[in-house]
N, C-alpha and C. Protein backbone atom coordinates (compact mmCIF):
# COMPACT_ATOMS: atom_id res chain seq x y z
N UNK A 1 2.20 -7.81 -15.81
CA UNK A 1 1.49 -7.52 -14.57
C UNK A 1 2.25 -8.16 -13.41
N UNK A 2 2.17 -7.68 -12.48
CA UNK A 2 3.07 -8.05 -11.32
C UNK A 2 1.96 -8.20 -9.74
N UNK A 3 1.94 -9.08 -9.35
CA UNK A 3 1.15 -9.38 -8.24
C UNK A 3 2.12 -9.46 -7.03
N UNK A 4 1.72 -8.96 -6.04
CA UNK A 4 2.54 -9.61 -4.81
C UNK A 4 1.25 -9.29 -3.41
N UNK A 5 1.23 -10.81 -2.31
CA UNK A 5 0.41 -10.37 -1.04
C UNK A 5 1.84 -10.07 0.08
N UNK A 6 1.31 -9.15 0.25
CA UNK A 6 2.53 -8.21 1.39
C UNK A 6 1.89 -8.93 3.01
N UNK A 7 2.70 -9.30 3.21
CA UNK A 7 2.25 -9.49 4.97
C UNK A 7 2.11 -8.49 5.69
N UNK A 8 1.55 -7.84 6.53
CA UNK A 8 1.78 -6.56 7.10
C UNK A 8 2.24 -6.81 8.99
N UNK A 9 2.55 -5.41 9.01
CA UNK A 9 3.40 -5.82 10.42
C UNK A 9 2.72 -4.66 11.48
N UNK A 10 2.17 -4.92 12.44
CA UNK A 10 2.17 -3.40 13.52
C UNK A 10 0.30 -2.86 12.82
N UNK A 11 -0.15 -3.63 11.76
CA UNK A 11 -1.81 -2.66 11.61
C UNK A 11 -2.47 -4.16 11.74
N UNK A 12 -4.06 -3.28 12.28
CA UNK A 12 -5.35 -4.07 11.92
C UNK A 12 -5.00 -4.87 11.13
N UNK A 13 -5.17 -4.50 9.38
CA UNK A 13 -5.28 -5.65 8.21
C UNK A 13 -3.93 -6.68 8.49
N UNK A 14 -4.07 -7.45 7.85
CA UNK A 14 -2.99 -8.75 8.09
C UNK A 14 -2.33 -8.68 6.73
N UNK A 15 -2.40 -8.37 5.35
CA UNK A 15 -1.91 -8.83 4.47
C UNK A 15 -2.68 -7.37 3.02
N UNK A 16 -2.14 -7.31 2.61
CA UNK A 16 -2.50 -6.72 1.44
C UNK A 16 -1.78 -7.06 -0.13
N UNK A 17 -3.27 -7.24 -1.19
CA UNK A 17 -2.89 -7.51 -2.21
C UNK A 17 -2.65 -6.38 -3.23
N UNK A 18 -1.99 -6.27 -4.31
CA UNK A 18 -1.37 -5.79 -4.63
C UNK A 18 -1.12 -5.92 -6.41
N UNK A 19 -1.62 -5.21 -7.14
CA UNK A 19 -1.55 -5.49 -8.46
C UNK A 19 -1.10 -4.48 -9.28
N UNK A 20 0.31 -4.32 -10.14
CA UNK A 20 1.06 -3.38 -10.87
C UNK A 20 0.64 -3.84 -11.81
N UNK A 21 0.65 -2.81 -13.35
CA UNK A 21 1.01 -3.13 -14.30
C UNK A 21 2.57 -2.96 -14.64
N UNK A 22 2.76 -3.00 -15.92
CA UNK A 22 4.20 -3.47 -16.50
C UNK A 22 4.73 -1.86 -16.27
N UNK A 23 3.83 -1.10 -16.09
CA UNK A 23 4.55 0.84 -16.63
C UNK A 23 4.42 0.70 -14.52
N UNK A 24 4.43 -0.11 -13.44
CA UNK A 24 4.09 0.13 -12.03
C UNK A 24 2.88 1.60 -11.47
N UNK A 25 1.79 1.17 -12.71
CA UNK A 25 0.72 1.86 -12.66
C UNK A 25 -0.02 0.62 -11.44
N UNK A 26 -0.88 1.25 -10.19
CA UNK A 26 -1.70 0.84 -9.28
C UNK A 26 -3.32 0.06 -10.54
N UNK A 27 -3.03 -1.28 -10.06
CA UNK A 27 -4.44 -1.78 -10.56
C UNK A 27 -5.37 -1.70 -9.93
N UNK A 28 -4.88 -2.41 -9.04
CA UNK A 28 -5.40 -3.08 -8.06
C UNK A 28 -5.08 -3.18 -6.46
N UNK A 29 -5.98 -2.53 -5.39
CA UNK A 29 -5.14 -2.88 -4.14
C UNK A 29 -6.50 -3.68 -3.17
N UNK A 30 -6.25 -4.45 -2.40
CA UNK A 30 -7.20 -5.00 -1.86
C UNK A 30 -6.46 -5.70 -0.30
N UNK A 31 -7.25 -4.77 0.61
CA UNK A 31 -6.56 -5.22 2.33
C UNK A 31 -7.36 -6.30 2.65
N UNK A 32 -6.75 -7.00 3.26
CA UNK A 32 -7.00 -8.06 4.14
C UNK A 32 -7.19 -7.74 5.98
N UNK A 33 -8.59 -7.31 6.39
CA UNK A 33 -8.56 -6.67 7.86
C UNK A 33 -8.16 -5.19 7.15
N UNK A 34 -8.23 -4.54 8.84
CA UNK A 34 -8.23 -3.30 8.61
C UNK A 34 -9.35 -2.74 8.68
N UNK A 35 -9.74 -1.33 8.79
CA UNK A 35 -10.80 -0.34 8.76
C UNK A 35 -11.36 -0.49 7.56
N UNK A 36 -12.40 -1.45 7.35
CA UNK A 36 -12.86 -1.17 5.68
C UNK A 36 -13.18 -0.16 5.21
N UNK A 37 -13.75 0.80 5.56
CA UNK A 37 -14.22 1.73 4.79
C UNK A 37 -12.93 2.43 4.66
N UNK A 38 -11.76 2.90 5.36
CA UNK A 38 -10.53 3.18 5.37
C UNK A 38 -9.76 2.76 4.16
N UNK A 39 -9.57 1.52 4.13
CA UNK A 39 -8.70 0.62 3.27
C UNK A 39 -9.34 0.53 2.05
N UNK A 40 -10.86 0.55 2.01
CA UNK A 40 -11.44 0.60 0.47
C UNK A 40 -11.38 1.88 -0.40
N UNK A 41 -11.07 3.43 0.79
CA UNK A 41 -11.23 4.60 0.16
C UNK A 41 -9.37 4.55 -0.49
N UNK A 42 -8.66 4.41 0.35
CA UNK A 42 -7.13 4.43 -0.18
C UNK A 42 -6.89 3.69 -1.44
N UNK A 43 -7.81 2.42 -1.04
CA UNK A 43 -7.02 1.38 -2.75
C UNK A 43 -7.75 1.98 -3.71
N UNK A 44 -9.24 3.00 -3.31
CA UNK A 44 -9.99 3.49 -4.55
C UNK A 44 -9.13 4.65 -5.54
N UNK A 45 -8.88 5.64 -4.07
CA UNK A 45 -7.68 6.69 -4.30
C UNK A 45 -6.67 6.14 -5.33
N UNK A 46 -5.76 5.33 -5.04
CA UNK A 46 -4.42 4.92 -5.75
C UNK A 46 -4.68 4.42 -6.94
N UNK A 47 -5.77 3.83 -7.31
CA UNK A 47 -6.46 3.23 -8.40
C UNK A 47 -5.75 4.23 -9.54
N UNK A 48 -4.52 3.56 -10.41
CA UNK A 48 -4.42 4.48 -11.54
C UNK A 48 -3.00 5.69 -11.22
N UNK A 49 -2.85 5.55 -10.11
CA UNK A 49 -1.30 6.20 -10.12
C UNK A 49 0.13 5.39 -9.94
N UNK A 50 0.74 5.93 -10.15
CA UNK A 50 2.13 5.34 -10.27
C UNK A 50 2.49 5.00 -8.90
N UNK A 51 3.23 3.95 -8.62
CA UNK A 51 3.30 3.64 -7.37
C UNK A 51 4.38 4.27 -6.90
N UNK A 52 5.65 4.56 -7.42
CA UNK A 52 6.24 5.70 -6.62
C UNK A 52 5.40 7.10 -6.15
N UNK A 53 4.40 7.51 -6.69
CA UNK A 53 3.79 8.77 -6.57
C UNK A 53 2.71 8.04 -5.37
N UNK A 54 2.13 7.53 -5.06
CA UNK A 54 1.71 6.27 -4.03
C UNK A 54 2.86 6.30 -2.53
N UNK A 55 3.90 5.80 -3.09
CA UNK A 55 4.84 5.74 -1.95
C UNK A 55 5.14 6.85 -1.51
N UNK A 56 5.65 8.37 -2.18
CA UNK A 56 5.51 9.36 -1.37
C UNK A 56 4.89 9.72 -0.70
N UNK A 57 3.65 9.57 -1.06
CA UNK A 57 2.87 10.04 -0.44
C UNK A 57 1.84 9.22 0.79
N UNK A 58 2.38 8.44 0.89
CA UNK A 58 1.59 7.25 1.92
C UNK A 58 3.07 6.92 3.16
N UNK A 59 4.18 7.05 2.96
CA UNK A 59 5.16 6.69 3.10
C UNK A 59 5.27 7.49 4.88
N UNK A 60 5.84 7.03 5.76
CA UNK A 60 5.81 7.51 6.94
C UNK A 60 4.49 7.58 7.98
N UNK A 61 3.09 7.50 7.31
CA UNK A 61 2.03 8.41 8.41
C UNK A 61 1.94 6.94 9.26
N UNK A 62 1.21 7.76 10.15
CA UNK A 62 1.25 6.61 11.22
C UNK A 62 -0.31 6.56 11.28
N UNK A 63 -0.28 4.99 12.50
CA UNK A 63 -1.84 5.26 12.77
C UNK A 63 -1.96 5.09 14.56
N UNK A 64 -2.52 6.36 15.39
CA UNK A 64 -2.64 6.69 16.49
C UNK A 64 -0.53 6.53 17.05
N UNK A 65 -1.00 5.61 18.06
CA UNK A 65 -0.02 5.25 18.80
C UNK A 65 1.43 4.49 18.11
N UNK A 66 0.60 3.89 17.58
CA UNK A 66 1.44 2.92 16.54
C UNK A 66 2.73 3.61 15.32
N UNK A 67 4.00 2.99 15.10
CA UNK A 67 4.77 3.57 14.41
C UNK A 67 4.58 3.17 12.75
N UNK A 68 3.46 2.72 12.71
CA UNK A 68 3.01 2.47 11.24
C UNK A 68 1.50 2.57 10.85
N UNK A 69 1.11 2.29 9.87
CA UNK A 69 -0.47 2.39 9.70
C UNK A 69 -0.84 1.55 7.86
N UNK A 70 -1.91 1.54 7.56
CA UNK A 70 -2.08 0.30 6.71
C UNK A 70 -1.86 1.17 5.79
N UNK A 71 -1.65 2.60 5.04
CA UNK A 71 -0.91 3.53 4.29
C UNK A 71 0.51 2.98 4.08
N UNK A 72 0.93 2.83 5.24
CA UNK A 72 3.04 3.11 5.38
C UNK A 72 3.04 1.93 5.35
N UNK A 73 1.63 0.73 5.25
CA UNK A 73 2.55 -0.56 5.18
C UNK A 73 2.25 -1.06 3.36
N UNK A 74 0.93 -0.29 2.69
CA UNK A 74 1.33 -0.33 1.48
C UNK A 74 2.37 0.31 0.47
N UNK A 75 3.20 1.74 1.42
CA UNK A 75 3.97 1.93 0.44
C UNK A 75 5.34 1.10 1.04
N UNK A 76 5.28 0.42 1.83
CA UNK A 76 6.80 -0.73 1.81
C UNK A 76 6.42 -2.22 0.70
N UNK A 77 5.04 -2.32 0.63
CA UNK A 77 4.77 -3.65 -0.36
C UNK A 77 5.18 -2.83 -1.54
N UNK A 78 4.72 -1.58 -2.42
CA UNK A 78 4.92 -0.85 -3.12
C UNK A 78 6.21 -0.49 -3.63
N UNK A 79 7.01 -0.52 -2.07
CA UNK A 79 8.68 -0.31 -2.55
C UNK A 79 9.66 -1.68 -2.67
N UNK A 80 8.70 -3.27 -2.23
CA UNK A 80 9.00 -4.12 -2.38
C UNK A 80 8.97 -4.78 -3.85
N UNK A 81 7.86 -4.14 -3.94
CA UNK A 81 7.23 -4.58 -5.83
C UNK A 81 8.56 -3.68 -6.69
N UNK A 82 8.96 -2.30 -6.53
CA UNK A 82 9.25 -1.50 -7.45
C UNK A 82 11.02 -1.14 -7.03
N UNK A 83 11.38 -1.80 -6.04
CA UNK A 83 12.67 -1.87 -5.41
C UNK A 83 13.07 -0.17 -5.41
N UNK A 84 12.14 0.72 -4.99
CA UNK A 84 11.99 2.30 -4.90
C UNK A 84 11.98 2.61 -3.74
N UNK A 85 13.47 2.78 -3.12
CA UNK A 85 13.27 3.72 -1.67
C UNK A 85 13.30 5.16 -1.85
N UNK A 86 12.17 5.59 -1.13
CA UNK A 86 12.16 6.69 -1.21
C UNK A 86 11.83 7.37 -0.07
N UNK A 87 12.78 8.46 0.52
CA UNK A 87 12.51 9.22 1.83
C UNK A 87 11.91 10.64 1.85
């Protein structure tokens, strides 16, 4: 199992936790700040997929104005955990 708290940069939440298993199946995700009901539906979503399949798909969106959003900042903890860039 692999744990890591991601600092986040540019969103609401401040930090997000983060729990792989050994195959980088999503255990566990849990934001720190942020839109709760937002951040609780995404970590519910990911619950159980592969975190590259996670990072595509979270990877780039933004939130409003801002050039990031608490999505694009879990798939950089995601590509930090799994050393997976993916464009």
């Amino acid at each position: 199992m692999k744990e890591l708290v991601y600092e986040t940069q540019g969103t609401c939440a401040k930090a997000i936790r983060v729990l792989l298993n050994d195959n980088n199946v999503v255990e566990e995700v849990q934001f720190l700040g942020g839109c709760a009901g937002n951040t609780s539906g995404i970590a519910s979503l990911i619950k159980g997929m592969k975190a590259e399949d996670v990072i595509q798909r979270l990877q780039g969106i933004r939130c409003g104005y801002k050039n990031t959003s608490c999505p694009d900042q879990l798939s950089k903890a995601l590509q930090n955990m799994t050393s997976c860039q993916l464009n």
